[in-house]
C-alpha atoms as a PDB file:
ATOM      1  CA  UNK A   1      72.077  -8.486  76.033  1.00  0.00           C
ATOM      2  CA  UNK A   2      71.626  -5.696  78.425  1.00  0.00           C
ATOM      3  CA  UNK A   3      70.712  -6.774  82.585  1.00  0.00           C
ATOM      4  CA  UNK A   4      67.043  -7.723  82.902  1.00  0.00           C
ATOM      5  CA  UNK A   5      64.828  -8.793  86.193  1.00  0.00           C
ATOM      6  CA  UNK A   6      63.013 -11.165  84.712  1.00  0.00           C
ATOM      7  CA  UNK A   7      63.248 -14.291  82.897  1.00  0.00           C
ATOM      8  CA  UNK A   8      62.020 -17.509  81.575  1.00  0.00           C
ATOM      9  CA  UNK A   9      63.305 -20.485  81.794  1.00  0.00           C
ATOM     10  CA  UNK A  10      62.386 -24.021  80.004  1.00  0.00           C
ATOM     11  CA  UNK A  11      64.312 -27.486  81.128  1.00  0.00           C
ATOM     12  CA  UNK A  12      63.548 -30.671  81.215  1.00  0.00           C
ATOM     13  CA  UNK A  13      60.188 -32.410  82.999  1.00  0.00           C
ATOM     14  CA  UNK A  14      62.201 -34.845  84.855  1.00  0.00           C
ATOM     15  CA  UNK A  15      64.241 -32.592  86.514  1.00  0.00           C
ATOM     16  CA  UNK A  16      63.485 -31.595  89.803  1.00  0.00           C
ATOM     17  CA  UNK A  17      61.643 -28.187  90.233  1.00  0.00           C
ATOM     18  CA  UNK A  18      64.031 -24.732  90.488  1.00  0.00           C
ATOM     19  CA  UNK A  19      63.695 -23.501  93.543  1.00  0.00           C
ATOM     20  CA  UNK A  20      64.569 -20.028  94.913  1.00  0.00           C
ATOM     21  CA  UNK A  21      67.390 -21.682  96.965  1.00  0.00           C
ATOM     22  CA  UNK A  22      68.961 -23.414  93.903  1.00  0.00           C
ATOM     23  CA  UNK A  23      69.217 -20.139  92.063  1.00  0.00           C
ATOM     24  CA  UNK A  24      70.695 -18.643  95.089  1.00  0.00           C
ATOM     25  CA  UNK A  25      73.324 -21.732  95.125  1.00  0.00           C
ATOM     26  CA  UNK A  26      74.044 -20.300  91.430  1.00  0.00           C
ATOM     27  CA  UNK A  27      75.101 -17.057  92.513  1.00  0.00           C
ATOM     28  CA  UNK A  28      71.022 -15.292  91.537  1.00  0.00           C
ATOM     29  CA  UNK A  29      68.679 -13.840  94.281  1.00  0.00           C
ATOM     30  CA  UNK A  30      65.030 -14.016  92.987  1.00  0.00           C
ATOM     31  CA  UNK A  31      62.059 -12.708  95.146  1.00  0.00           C
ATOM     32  CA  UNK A  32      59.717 -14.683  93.008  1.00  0.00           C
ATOM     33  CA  UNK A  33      59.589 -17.591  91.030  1.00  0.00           C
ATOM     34  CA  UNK A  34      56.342 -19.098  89.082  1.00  0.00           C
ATOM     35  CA  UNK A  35      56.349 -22.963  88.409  1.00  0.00           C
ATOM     36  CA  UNK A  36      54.585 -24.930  85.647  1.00  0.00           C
ATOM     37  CA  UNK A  37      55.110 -28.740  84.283  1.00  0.00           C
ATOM     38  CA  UNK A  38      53.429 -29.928  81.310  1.00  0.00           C
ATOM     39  CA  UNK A  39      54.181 -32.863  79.417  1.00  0.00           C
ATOM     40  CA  UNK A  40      57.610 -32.886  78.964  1.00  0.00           C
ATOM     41  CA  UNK A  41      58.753 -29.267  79.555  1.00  0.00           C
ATOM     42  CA  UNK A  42      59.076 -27.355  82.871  1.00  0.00           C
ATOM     43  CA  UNK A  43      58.464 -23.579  83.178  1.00  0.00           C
ATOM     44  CA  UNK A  44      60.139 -20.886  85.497  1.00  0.00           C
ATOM     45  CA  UNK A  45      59.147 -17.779  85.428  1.00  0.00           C
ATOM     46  CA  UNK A  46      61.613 -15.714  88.022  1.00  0.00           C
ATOM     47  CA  UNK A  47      61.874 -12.281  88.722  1.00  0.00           C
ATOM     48  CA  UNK A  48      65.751 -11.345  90.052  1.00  0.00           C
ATOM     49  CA  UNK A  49      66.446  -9.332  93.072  1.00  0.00           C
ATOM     50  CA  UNK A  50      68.998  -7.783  90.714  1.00  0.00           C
ATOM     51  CA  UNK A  51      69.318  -6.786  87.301  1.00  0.00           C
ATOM     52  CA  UNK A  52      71.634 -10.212  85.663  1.00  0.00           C
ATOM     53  CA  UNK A  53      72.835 -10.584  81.905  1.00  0.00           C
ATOM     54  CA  UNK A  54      72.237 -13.534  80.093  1.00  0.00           C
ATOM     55  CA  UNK A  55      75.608 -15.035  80.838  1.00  0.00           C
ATOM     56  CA  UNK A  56      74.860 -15.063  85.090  1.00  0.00           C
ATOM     57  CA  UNK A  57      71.179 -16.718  84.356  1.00  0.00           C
ATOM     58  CA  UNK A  58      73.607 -19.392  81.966  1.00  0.00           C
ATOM     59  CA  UNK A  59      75.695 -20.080  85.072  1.00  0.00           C
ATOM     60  CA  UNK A  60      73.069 -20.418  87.631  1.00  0.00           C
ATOM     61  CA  UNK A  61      71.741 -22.943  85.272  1.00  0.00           C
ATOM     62  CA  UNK A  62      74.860 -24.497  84.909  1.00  0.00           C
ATOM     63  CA  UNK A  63      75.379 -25.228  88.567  1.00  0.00           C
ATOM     64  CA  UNK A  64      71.743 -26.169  88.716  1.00  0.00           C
ATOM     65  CA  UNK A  65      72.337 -29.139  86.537  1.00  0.00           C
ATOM     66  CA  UNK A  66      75.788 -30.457  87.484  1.00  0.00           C
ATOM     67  CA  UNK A  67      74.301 -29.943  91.237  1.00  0.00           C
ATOM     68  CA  UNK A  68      70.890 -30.887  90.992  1.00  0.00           C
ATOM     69  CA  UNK A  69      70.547 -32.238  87.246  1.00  0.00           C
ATOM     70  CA  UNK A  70      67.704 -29.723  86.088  1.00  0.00           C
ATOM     71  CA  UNK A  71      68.605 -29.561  82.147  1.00  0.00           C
ATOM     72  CA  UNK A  72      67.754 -26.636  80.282  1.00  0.00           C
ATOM     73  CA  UNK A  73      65.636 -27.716  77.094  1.00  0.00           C
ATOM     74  CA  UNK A  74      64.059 -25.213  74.229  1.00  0.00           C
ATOM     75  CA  UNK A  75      61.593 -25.074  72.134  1.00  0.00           C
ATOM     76  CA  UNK A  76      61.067 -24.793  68.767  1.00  0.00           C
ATOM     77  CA  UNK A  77      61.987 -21.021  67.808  1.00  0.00           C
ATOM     78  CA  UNK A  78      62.564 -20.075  71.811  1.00  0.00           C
ATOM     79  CA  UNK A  79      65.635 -20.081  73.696  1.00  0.00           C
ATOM     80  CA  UNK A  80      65.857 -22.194  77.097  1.00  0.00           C
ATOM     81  CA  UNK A  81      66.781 -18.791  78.655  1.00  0.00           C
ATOM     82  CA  UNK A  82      64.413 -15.695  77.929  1.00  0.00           C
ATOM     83  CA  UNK A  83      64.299 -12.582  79.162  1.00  0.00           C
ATOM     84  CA  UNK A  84      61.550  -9.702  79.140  1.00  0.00           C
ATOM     85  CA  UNK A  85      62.821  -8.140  75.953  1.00  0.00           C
ATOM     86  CA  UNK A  86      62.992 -11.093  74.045  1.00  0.00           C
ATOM     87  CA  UNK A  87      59.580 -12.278  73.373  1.00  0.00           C
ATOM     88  CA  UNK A  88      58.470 -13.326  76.919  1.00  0.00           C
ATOM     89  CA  UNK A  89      54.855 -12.210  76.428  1.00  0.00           C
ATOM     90  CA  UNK A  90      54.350 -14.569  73.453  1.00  0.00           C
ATOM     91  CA  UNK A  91      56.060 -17.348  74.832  1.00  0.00           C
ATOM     92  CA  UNK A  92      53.934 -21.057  75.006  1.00  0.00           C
ATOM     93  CA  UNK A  93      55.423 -21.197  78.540  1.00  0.00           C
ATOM     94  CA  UNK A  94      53.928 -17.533  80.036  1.00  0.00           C
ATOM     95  CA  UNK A  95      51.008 -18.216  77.840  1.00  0.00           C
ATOM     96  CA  UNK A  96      50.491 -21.592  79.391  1.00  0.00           C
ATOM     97  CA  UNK A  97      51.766 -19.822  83.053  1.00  0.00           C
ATOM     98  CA  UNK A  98      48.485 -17.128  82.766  1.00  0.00           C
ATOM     99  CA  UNK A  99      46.101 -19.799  81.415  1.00  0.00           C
ATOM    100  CA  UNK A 100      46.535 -21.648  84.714  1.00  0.00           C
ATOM    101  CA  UNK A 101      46.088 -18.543  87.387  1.00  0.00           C
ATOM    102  CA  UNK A 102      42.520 -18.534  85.407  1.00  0.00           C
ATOM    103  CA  UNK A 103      41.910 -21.973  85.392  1.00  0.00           C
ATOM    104  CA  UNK A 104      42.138 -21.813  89.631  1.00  0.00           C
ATOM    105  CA  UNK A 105      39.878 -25.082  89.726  1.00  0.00           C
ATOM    106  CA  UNK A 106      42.669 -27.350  87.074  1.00  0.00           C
ATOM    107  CA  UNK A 107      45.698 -25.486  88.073  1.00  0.00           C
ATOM    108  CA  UNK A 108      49.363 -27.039  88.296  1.00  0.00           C
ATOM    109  CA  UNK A 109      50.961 -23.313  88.847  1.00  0.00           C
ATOM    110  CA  UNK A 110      52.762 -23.285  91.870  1.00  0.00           C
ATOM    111  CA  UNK A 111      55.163 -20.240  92.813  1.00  0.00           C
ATOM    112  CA  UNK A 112      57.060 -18.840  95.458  1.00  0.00           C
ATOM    113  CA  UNK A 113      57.348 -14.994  96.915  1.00  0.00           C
ATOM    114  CA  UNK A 114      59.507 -13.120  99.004  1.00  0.00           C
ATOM    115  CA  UNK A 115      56.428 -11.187  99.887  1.00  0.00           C
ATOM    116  CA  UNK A 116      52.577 -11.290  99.762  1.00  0.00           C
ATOM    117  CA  UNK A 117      51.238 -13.861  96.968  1.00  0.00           C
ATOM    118  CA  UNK A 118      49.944 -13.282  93.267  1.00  0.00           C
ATOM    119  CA  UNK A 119      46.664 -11.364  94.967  1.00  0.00           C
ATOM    120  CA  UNK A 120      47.691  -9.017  97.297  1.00  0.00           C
ATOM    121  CA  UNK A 121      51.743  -8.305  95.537  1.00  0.00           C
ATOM    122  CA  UNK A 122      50.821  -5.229  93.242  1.00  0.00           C
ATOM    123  CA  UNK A 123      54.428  -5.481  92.416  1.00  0.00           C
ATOM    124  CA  UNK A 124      54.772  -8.802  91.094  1.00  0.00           C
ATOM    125  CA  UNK A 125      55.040 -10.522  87.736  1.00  0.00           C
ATOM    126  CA  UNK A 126      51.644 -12.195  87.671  1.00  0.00           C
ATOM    127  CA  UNK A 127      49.438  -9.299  89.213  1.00  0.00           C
ATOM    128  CA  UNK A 128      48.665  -7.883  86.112  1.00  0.00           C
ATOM    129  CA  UNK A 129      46.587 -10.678  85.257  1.00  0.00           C
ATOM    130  CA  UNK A 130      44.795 -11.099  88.203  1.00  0.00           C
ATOM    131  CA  UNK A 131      41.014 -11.549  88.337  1.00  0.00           C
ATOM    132  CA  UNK A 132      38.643 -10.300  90.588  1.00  0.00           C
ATOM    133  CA  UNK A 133      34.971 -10.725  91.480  1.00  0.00           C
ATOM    134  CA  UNK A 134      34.304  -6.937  91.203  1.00  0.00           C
ATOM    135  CA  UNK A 135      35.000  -6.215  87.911  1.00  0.00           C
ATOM    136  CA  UNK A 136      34.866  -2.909  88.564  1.00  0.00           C
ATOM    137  CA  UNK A 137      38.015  -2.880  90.707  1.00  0.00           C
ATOM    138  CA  UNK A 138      39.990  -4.271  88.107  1.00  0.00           C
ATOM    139  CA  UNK A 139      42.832  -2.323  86.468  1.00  0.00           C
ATOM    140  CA  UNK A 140      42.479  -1.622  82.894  1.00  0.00           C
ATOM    141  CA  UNK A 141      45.458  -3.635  82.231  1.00  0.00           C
ATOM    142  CA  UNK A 142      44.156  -6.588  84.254  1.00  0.00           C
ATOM    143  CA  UNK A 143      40.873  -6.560  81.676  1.00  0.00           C
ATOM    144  CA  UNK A 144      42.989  -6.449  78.683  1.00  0.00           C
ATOM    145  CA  UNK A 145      44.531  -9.154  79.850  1.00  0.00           C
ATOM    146  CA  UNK A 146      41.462 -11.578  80.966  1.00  0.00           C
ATOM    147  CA  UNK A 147      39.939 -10.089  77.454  1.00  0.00           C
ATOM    148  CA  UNK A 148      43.176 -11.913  75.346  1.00  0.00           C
ATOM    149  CA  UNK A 149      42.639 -15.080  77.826  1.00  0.00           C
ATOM    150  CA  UNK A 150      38.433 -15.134  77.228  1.00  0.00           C
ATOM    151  CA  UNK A 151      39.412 -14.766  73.493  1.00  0.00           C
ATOM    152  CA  UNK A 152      41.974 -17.108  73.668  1.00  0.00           C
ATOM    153  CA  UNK A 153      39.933 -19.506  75.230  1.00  0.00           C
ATOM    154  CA  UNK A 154      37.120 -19.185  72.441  1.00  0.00           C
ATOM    155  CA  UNK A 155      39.482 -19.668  69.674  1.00  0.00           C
ATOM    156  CA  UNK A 156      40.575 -22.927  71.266  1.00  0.00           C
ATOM    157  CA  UNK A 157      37.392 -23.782  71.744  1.00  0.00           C
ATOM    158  CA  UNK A 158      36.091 -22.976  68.041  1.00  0.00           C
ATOM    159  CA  UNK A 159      39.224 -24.890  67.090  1.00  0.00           C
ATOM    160  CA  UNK A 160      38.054 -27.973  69.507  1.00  0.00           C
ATOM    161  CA  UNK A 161      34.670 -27.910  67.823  1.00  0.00           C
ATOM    162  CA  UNK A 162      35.364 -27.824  64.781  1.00  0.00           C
ATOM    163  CA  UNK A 163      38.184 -30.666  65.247  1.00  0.00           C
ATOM    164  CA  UNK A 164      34.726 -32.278  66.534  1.00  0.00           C
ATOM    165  CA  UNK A 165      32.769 -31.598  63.774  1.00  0.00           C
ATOM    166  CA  UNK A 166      35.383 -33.473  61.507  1.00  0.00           C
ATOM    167  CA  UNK A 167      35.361 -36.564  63.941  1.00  0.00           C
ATOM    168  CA  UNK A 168      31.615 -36.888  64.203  1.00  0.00           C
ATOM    169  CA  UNK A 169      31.639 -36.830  60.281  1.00  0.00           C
ATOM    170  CA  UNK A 170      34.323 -39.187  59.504  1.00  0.00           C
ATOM    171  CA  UNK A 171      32.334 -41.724  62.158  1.00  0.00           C
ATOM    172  CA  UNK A 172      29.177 -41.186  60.111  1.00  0.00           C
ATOM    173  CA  UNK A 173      31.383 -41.929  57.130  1.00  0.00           C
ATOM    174  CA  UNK A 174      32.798 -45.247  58.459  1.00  0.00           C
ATOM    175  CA  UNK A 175      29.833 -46.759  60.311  1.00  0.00           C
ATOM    176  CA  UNK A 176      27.892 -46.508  56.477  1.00  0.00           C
ATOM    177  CA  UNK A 177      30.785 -48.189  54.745  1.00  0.00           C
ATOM    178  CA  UNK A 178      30.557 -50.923  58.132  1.00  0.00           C
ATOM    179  CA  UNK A 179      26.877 -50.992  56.912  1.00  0.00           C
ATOM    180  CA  UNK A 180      27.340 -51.212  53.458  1.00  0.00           C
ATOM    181  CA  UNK A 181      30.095 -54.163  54.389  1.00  0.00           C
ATOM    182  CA  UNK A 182      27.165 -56.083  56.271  1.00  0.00           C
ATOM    183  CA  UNK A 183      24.762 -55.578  53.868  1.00  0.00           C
ATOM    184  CA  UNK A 184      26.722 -57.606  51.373  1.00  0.00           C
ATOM    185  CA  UNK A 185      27.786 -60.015  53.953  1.00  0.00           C
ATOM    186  CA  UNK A 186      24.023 -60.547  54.996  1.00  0.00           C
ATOM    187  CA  UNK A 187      23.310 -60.991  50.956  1.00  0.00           C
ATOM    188  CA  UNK A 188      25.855 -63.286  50.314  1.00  0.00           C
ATOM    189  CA  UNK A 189      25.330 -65.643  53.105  1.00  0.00           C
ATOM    190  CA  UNK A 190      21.383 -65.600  51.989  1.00  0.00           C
ATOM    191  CA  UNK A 191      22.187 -66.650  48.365  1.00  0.00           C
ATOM    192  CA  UNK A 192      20.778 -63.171  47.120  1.00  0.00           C
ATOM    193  CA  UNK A 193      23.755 -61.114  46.411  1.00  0.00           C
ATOM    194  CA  UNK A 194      26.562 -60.979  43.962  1.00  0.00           C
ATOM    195  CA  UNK A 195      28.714 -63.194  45.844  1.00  0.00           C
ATOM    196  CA  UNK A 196      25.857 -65.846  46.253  1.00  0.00           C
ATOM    197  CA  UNK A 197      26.785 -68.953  44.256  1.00  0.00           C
END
């Protein structure tokens, strides 16, 4: 694998978070570094000072766990360590990583920068898919982006309803078989029905 800036990393929820320091302890200087926990992955999305190869991102990690125990952990058809040619963009982890810088109110993202923040740093990982209230200011890549996340968002949504849909069905289902149950209870303790004796 040829050098890369930036990379994404999955380990495990109890570890403690990576920090710009700790991948400076393992020999990588990052100017930014994005943060997500959910259930029982963590996220880092870090963008390197330097262009690294795989094998330097595998020893930083290394010295992160046997200094600081963070375990690197994939996922089903990712590697723990991904970089921007490698299927980044489609990766649960960014996915999950944008969905939160949208959802401002329920957020968990947390990051770090050398300089600015995810608003004002044209330059960094995460300003592509920044919002603002002027639509009209917005780059074209920045409403591609929101686009895939509104579309995103109604997919899971269609998905949610129709998971729903299903529920409210199977209930209607069950509470006329719990009628149907009574109904023969209520017969048969009135003498009326077939198990009257």
């Amino acid at each position: 694998m040829s050098k890369k800036v930036i990379w994404l990393i999955t380990y495990g929820a109890s570890s403690p978070d990576l920090t710009h320091s700790i991948c400076a302890e393992g020999g990588v200087k990052i100017d930014e570094i994005y943060l997500l926990a959910q259930r029982d992955l963590k996220y880092a999305l870090i963008h390197t000072v330097m262009r690294k190869k795989l094998s330097s991102i595998q020893e930083m990690m290394d010295k992160a766990d046997a200094a600081h125990g963070i375990k690197l952990t994939n996922i089903f058809g990712y590697e723990p360590i991904a970089a921007n040619d490698t299927g980044i963009y489609e990766h649960p982890g960014m996915r999950l990583i944008v969905d939160n810088m949208y959802d401002k109110a329920n957020s968990i993202l947390e990051y770090w920068m050398a300089e600015g923040d995810i608003n004002t740093n044209t330059k960094g990982l995460l300003f592509p898919y920044v919002t603002r209230k002027d639509r009209s200011k917005m780059t074209k890549v920045q409403m591609e982006n929101l686009l895939c996340v509104v579309e995103n968002n109604g997919r899971t949504m269609k998905k949610k309803l129709r998971e729903y849909e299903e529920l409210i069905v199977s209930l209607h289902k069950k509470a006329r078989h719990y009628e149907e149950i009574s109904d023969m209870l209520m017969e048969s303790i009135s003498g009326t029905g077939r198990f009257a004796r």
